[in-house]
Protein backbone atom coordinates (compact mmCIF):
# COMPACT_ATOMS: atom_id res chain seq x y z
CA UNK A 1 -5.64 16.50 -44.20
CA UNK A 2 -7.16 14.41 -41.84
CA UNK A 3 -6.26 10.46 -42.41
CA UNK A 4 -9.22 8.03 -43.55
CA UNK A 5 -10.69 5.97 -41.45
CA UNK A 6 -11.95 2.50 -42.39
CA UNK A 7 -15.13 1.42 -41.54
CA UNK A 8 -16.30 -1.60 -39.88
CA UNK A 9 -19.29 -2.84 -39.89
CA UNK A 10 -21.37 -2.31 -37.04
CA UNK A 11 -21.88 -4.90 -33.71
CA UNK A 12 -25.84 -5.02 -34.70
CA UNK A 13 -25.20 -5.62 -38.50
CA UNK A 14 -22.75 -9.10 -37.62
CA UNK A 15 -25.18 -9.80 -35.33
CA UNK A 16 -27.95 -10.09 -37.67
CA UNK A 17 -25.53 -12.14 -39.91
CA UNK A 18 -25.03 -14.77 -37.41
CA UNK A 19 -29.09 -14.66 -36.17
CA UNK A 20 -29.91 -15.51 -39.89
CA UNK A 21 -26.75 -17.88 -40.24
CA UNK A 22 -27.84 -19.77 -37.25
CA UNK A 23 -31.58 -19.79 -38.20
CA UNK A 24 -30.64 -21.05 -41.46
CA UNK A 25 -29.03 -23.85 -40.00
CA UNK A 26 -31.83 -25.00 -37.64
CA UNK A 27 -34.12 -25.22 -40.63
CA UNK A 28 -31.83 -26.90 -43.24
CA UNK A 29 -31.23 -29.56 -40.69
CA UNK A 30 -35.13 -29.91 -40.55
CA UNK A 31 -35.54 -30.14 -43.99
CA UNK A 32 -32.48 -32.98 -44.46
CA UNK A 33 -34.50 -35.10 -41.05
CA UNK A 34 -38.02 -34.37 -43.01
CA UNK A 35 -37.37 -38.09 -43.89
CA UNK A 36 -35.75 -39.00 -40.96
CA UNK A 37 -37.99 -41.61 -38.36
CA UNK A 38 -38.85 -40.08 -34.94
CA UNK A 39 -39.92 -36.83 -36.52
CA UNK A 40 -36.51 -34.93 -36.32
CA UNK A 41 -37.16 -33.22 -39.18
CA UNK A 42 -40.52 -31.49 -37.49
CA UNK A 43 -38.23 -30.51 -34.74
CA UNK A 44 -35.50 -28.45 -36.38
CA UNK A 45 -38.00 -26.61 -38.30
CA UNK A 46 -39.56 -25.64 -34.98
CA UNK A 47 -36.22 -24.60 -33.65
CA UNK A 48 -35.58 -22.91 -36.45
CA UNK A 49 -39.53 -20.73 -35.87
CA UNK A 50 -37.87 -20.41 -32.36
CA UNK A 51 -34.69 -18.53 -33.68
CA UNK A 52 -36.27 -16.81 -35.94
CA UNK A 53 -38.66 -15.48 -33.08
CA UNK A 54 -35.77 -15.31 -30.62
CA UNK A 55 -33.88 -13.06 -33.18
CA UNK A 56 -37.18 -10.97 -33.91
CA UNK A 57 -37.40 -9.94 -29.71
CA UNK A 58 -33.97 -9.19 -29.59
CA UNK A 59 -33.59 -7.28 -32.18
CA UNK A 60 -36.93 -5.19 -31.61
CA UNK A 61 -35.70 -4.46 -27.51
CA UNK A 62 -32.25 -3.62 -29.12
CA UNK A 63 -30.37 -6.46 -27.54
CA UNK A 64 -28.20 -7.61 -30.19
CA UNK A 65 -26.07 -9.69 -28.26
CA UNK A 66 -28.99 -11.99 -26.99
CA UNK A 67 -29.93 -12.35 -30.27
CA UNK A 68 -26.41 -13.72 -31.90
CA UNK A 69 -26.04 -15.91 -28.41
CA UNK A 70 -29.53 -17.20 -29.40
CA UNK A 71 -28.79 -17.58 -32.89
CA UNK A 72 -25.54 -19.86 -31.76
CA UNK A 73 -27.70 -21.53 -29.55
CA UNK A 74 -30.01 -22.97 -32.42
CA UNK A 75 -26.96 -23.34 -34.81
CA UNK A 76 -25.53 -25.71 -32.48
CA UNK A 77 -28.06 -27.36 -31.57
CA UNK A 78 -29.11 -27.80 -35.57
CA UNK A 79 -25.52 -29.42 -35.99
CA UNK A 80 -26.38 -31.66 -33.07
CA UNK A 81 -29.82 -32.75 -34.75
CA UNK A 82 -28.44 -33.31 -38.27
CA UNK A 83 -25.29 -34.67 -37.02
CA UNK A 84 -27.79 -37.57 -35.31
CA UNK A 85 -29.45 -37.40 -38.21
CA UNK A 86 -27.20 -38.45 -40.75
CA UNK A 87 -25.24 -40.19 -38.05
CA UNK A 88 -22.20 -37.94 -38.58
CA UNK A 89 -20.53 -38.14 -35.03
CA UNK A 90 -18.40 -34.94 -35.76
CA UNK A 91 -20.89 -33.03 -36.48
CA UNK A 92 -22.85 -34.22 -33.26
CA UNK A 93 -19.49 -33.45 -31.52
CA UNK A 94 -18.77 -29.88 -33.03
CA UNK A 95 -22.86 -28.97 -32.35
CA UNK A 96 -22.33 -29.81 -28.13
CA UNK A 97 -18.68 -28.03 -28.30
CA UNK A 98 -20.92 -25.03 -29.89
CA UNK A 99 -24.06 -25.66 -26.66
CA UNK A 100 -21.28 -25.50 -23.98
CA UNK A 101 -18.99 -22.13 -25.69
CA UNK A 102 -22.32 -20.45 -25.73
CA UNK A 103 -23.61 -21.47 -22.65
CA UNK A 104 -20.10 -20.11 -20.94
CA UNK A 105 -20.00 -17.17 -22.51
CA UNK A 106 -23.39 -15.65 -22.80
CA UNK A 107 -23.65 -14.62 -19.31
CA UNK A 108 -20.21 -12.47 -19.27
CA UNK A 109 -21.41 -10.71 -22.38
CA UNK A 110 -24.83 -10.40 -21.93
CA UNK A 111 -23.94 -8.88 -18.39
CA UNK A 112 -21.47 -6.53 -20.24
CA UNK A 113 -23.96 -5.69 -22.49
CA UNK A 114 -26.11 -4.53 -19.68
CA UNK A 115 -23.51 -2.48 -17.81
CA UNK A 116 -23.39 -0.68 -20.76
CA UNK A 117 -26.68 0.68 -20.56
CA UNK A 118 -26.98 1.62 -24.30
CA UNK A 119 -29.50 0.31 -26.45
CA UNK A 120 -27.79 -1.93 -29.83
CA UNK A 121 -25.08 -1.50 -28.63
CA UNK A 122 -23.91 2.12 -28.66
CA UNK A 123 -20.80 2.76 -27.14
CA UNK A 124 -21.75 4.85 -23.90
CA UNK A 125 -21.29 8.52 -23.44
CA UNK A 126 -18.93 8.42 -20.66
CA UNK A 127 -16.08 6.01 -21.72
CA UNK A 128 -16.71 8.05 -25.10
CA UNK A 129 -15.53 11.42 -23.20
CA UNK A 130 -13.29 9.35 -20.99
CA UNK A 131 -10.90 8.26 -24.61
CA UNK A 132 -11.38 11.14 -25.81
CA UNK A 133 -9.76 12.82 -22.61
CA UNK A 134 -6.65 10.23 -22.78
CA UNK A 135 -6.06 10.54 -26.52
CA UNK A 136 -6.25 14.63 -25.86
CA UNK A 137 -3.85 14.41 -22.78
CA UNK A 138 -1.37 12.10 -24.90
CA UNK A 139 -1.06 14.63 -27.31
CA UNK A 140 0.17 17.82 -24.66
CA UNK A 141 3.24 18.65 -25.11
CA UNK A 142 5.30 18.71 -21.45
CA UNK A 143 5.01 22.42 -20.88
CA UNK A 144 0.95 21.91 -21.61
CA UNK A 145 0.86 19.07 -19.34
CA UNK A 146 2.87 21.06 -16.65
CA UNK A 147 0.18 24.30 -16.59
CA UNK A 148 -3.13 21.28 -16.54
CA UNK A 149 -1.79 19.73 -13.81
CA UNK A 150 0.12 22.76 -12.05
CA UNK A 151 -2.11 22.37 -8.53
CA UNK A 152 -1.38 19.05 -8.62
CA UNK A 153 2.23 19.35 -8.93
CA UNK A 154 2.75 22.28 -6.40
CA UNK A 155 0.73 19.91 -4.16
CA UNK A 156 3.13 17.27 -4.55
CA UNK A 157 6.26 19.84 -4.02
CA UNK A 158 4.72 20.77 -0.72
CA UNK A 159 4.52 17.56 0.37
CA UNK A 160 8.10 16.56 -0.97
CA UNK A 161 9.76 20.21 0.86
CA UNK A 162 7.91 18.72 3.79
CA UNK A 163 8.99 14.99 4.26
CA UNK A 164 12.54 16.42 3.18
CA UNK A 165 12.96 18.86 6.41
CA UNK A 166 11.45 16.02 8.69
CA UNK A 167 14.27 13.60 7.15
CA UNK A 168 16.91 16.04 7.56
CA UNK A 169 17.51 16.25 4.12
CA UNK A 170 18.05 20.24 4.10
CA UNK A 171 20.00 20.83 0.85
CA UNK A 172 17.40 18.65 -1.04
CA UNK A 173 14.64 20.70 0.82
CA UNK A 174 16.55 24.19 -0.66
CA UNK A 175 16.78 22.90 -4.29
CA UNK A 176 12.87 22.19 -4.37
CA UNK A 177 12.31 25.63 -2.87
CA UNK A 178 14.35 27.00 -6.26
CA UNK A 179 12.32 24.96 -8.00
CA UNK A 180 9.00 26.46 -6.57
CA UNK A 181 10.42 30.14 -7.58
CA UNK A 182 11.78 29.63 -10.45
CA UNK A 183 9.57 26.82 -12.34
CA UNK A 184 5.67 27.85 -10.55
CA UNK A 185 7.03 31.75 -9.42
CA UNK A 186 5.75 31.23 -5.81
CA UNK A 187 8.47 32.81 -4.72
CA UNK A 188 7.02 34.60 -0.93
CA UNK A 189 5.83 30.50 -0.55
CA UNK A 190 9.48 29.72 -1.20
CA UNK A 191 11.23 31.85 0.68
CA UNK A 192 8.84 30.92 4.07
CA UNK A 193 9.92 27.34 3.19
CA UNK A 194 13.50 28.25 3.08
CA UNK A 195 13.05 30.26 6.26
CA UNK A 196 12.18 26.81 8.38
CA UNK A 197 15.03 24.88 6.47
CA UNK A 198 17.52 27.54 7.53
CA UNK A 199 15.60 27.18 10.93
CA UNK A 200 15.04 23.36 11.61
CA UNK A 201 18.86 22.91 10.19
CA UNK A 202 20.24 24.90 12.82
CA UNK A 203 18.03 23.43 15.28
CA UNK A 204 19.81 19.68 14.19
CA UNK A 205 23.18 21.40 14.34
CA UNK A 206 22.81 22.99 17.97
CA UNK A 207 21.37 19.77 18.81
CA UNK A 208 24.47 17.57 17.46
CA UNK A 209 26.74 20.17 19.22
CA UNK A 210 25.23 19.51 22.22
CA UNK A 211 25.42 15.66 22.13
CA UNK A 212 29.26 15.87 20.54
CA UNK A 213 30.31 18.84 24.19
CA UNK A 214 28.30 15.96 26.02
CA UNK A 215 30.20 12.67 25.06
CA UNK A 216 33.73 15.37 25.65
CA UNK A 217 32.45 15.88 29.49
CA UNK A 218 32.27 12.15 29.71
CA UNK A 219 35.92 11.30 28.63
CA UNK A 220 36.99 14.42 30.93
CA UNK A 221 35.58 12.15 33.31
CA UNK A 222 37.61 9.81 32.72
CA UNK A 223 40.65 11.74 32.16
CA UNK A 224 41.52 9.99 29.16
CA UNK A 225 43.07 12.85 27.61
CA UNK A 226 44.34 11.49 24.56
CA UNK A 227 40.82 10.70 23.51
CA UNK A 228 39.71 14.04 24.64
CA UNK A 229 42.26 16.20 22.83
CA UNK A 230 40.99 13.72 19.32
CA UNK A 231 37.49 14.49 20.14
CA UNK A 232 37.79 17.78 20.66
CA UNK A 233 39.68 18.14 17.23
CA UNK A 234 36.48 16.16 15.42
CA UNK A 235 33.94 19.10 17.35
CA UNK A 236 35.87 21.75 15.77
CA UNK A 237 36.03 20.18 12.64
CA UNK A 238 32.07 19.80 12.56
CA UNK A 239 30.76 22.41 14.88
CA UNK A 240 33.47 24.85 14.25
CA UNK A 241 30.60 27.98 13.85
CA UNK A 242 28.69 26.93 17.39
CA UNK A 243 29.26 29.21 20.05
CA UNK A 244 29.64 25.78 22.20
CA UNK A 245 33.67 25.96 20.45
CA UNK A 246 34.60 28.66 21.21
CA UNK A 247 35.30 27.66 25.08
CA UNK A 248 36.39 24.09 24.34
CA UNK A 249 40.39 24.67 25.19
CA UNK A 250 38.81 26.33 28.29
CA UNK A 251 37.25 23.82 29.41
CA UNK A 252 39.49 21.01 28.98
CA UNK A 253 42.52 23.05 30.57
CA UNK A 254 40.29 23.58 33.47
CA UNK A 255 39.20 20.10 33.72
CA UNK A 256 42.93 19.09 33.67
CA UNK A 257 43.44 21.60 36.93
CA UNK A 258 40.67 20.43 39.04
CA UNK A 259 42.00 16.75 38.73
CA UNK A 260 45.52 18.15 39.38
CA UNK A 261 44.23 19.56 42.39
CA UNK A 262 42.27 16.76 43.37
CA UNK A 263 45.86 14.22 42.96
CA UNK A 264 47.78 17.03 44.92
CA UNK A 265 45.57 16.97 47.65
CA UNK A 266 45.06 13.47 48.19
CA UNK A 267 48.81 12.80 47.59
CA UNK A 268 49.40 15.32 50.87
CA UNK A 269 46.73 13.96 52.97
CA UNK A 270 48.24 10.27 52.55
CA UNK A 271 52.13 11.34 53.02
CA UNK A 272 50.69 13.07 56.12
CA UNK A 273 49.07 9.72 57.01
CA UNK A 274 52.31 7.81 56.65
CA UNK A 275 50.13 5.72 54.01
CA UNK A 276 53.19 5.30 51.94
CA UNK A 277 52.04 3.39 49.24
CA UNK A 278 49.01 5.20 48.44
CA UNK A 279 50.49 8.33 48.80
CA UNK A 280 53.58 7.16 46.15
CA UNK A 281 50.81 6.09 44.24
CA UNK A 282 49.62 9.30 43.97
CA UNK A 283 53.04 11.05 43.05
CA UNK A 284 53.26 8.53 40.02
CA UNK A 285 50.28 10.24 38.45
CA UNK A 286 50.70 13.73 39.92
CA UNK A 287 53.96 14.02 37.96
CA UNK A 288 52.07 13.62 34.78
CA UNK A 289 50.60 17.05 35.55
CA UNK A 290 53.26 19.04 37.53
CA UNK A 291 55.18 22.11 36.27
CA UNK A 292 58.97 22.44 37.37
CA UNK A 293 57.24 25.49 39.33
CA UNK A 294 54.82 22.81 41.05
CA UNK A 295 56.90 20.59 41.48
CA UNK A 296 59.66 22.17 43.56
CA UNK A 297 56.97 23.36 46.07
CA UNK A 298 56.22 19.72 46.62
CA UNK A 299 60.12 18.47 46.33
CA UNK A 300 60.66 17.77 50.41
CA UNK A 301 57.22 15.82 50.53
CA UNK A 302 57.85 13.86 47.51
CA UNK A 303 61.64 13.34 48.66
CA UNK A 304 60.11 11.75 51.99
CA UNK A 305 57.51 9.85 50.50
CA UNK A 306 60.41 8.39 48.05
CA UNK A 307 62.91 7.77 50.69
CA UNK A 308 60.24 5.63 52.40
CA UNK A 309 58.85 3.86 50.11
CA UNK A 310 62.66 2.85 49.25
CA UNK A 311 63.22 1.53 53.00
CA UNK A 312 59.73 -0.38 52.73
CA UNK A 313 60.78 -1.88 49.52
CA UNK A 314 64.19 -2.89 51.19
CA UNK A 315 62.60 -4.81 54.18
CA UNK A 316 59.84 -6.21 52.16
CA UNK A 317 62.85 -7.68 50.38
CA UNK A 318 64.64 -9.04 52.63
CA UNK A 319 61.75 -10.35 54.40
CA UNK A 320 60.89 -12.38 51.04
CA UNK A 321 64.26 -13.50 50.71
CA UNK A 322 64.94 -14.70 54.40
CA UNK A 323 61.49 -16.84 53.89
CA UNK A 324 61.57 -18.32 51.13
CA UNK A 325 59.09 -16.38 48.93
CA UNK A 326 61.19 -16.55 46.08
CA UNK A 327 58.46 -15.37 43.19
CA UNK A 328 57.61 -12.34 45.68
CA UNK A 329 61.13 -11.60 46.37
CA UNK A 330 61.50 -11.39 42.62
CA UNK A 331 59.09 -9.12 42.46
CA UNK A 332 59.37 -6.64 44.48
CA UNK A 333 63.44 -6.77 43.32
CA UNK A 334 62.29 -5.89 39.90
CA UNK A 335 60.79 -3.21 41.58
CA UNK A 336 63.61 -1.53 43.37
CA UNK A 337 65.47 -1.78 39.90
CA UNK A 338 62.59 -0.56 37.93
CA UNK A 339 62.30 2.60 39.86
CA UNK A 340 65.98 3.59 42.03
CA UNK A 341 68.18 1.86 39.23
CA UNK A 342 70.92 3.96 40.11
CA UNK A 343 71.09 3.42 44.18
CA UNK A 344 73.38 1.03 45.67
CA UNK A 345 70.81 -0.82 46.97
CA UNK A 346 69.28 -1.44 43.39
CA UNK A 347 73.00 -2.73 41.99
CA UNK A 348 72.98 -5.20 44.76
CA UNK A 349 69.57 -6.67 44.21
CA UNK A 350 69.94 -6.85 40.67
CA UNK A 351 73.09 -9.14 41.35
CA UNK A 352 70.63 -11.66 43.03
CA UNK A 353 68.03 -11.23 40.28
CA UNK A 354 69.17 -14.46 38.46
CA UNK A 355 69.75 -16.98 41.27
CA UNK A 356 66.44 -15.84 42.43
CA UNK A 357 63.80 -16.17 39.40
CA UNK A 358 65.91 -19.83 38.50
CA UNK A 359 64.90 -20.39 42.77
CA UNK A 360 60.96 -19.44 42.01
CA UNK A 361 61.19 -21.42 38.73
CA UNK A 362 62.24 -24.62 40.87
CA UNK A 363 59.72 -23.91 43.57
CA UNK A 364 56.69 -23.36 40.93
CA UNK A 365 57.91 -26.67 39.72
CA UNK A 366 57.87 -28.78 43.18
CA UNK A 367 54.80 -27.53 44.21
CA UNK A 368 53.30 -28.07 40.61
């Protein structure tokens, strides 16, 4: 049963109240100032014809808000006259409040009333339809709502399936492709949009591979193997299904040979130079990457190169000793013990160790 309404009564009917209300006014103050000096009593009665003929044109063109602004008009200025009148300042005071309210706000409504475009009033056709439409779509349930606005929505998946492959979000991207099957049933426009997911994300994942074998040839560069061997163990981890992978031990053993070779060679080439030092230089790294195989082949080399660099050490520290240079002398002493701590040579030195740092303490000292 449909609920009852209550009724109101209509814009032009309160209108009409407040015309005759204000027109009544106007001419009761006349009639008080009929006695009045100056003739205010003549005047309210003729703004009270004026209202009345005010009222009569607005009503007849169906402009009911002039008429109740030019019924409030002649009110107020009725309160003004009798409040002068009778000398009643309050009422001359509430008649000017009444003057400036109108005056204010009869050009906002009586420009409302025109964008209205309906005679008396009448609420127009188009906001009509346009509250109907809201109070109908308020009352769809979600599943009704869903099938009006289905375009609008599969629209708006598109465009979500779209920015999600762009951002790399590819699992997000797959659940709104499940969500185009299952909840619209466009399930061929699904399945293309999984088909460039599955595409673009293994696009990115080559792509990462590629940067992640990249960064690995850079520490093999460097032959900081430690880092290379934890790299390496992060590729597999992440990339373990490229085909990049599958050679990465490969690689990295062969990049280990070539700077083997590279040490060997340079190490021969500067023992065959005499260039002691550099070549013992050399054999201090080269043993990091020697088999016992590889090694022996290079034993009588290395043995010469030793035995050499022994003697030089020897005479540089003698040399030190016999001028003076105590901090060198100390030096290169640590050396001889550092590396032939069992040779004869390295017990006597390290005898002299003592006397000689207290010596290079005293001379930092007097030259301080």
């Amino acid at each position: 049963m449909p609920r009852p309404t209550r009724r109101f009564p209509s814009p032009p009917l309160l209108a009409g109240v407040l015309v005759i209300a204000g027109v009544i006014g106007a001419v009761a103050a006349g009639v008080a100032g009929l006695s009045a000096p100056g003739g205010w009593g003549v005047v309210c009665l003729a703004t009270g014809a004026v209202a009345g003929l005010w009222a009569a044109i607005a009503f007849a063109s169906g402009r009911w808000m002039a008429a109740v602004h030019g019924a409030l008009f002649v009110a107020a200025i009725g309160l003004v006259v009798l409040g002068g009148v009778l000398a009643t300042w309050t009422l001359v005071g509430l008649g000017v409040l009444g003057v400036v309210i109108v005056g204010v706000g009869a050009p906002l409504t009586l420009a409302l009333d025109r964008m209205s475009g309906v005679p008396g009033g009448e609420r127009a056709p188009g906001l009509e339809q346009l509250l109907r439409q809201i109070h109908e779509h308020s009352m769809l349930s979600d599943n009704a709502k869903r099938v009006l606005f289905r375009e609008r929505e599969l629209g708006l998946l598109r465009d979500a399936i779209e920015g999600d492959i762009v951002e790399g979000k590819y699992n997000a991207a797959l659940a709104l492709c499940e969500e185009m099957a299952e909840v619209f049933g466009y399930r061929e426009d699904a399945e293309a949009f999984r088909e460039r997911i599955v595409q673009a994300r293994q696009q990115h994942y080559e792509a990462a591979a590629h940067s992640a074998i990249a960064h690995l040839d850079e520490l093999l560069e460097r032959r900081d193997w430690a880092q290379v061997h934890h790299e390496a163990a992060r590729i597999r981890r992440l990339y373990g299904d490229s085909h990049l992978v599958h050679d990465l031990d490969a690689r990295i053993l062969e990049a280990r040979e070539a700077h083997k070779r590279e040490l060997e060679g340079r190490f021969l080439d500067a023992a065959e130079r005499e260039d002691v030092e550099g070549a013992m230089g050399l054999l201090k790294q080269l043993d990091r990457y020697l088999d016992q195989e590889e090694a022996a082949r290079l034993t009588e080399v290395a043995q010469g190169v030793v035995t050499r660099h022994r003697e030089n050490l020897g005479v540089q520290f003698k040399l030190a000793v016999s001028d003076h240079r105590w901090a060198e002398a100390t030096r290169i002493g640590e050396t001889i013990v550092a590396e032939f701590p069992n040779t004869k040579m390295a017990g006597e030195v390290r005898s002299m160790l003592d006397r000689l740092r207290r010596r290079a303490d005293e001379a930092t000292v007097a030259g301080g």
